[in-house]
C-alpha atoms as a PDB file:
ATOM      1  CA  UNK A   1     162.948 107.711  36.790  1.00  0.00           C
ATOM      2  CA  UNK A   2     160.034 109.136  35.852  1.00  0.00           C
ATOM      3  CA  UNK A   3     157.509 108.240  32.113  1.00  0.00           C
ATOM      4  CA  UNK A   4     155.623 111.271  30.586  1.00  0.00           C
ATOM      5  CA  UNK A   5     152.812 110.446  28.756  1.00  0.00           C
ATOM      6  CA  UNK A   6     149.655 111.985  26.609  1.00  0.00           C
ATOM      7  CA  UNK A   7     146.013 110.614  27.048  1.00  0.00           C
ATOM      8  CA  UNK A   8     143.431 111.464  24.552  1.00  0.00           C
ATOM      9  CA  UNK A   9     140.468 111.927  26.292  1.00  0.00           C
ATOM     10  CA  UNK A  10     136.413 111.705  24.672  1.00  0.00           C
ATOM     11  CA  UNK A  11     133.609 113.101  26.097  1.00  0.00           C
ATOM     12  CA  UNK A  12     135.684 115.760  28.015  1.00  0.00           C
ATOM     13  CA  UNK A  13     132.311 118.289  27.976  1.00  0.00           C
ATOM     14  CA  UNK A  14     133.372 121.391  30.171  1.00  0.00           C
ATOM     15  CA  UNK A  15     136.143 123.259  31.610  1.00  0.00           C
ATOM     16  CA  UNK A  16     135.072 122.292  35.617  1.00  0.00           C
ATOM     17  CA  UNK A  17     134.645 118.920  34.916  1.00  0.00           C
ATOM     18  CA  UNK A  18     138.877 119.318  33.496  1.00  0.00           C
ATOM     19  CA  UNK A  19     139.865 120.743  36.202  1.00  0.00           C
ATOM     20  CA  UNK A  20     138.153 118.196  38.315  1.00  0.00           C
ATOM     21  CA  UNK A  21     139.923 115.354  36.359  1.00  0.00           C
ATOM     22  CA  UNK A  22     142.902 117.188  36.724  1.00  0.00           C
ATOM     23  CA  UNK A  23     142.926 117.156  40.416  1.00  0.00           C
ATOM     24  CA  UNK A  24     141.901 114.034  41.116  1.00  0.00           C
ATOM     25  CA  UNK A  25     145.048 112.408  38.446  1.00  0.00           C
ATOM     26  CA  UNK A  26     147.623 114.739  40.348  1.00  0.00           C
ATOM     27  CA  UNK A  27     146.688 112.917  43.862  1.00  0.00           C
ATOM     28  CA  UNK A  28     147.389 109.824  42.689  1.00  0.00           C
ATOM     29  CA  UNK A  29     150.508 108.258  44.645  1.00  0.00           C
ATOM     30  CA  UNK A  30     153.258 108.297  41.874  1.00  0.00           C
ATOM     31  CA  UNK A  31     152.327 111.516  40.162  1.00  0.00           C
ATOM     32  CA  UNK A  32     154.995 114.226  39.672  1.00  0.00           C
ATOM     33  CA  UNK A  33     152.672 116.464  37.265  1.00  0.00           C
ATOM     34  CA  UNK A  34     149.371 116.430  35.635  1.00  0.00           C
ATOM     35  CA  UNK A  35     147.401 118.793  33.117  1.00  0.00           C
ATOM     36  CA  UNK A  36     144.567 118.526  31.524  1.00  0.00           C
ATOM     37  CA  UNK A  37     144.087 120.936  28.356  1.00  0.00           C
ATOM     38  CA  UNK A  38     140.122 121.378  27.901  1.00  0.00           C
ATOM     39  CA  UNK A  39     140.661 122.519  24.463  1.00  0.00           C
ATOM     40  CA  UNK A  40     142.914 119.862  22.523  1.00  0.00           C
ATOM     41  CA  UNK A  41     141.099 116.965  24.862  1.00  0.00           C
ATOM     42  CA  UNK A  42     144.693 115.991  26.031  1.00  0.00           C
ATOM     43  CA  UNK A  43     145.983 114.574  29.603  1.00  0.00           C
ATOM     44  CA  UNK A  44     149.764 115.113  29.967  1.00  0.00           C
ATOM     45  CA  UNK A  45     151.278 113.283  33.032  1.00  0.00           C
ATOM     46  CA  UNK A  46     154.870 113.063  34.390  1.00  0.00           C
ATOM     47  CA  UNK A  47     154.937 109.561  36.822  1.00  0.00           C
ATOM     48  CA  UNK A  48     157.025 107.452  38.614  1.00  0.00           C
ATOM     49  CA  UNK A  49     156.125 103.817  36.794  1.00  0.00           C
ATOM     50  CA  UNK A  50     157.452 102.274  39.801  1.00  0.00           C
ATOM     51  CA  UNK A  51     155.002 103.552  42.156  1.00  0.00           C
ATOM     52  CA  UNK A  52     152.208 103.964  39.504  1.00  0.00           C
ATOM     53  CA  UNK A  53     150.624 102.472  35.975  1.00  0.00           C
ATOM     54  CA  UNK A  54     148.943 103.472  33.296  1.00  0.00           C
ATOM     55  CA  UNK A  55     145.962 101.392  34.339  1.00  0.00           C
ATOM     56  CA  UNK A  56     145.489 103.521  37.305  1.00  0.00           C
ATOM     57  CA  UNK A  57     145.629 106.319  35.531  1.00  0.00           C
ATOM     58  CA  UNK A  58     142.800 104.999  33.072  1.00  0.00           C
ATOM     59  CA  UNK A  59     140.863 103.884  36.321  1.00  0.00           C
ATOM     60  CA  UNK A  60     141.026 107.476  37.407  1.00  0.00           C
ATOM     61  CA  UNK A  61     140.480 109.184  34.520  1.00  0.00           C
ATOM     62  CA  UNK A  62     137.024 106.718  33.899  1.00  0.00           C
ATOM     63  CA  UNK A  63     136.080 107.359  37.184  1.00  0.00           C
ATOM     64  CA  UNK A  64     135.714 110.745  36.370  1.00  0.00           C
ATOM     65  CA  UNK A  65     133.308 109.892  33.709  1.00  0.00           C
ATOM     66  CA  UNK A  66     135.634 110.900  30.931  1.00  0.00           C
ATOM     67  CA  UNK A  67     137.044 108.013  28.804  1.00  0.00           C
ATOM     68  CA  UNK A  68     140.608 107.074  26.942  1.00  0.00           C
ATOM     69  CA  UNK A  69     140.677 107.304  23.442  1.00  0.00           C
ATOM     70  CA  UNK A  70     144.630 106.851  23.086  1.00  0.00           C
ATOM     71  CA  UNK A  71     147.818 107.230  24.606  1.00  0.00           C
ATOM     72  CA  UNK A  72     150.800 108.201  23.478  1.00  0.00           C
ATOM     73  CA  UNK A  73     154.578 109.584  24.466  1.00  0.00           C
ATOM     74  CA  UNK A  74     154.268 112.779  25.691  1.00  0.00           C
ATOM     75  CA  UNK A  75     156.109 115.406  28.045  1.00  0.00           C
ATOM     76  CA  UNK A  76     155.013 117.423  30.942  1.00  0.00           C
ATOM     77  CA  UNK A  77     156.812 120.140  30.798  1.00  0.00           C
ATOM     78  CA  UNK A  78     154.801 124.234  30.680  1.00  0.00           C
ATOM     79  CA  UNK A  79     152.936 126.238  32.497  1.00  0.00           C
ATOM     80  CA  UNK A  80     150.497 125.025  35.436  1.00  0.00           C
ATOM     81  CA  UNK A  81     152.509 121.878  35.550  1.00  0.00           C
ATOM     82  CA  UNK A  82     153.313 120.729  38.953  1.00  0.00           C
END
């Protein structure tokens, strides 16, 4: 089973520090995909809710210094999604 999901992200300032965010949600035990698109501000993830949360993902995504500012139903389907 897996739960796809959308984060709106604030104060998301560069294309590095995406990319950076990116990889550190995709090593996150649980994760089947992650991308981070710079220019809408958006986090799409693809999880397995029984290994994994959406706190965690909120931990990680603050502890990359970018913060939550909703999240929603989403899919993770597209390019550079792995």
């Amino acid at each position: 089973m897996t739960k796809k999901q959308m984060y709106m992200l604030d104060k998301l300032n560069c294309p590095v520090c995406a990319a950076k965010l990116e990889a550190a949600v995709r090593k996150l035990p649980g994760m089947q995909a992650a991308r981070v698109e710079f220019g809408s501000g958006a986090l799409h993830v693809e999880y397995n809710p029984e290994q994994l949360n959406e706190a965690a993902i909120k931990g990680a995504v603050v502890q990359a210094g970018v913060e939550v500012a909703g999240v929603m139903p989403g899919r993770a389907s597209g390019p550079g999604v792995r």
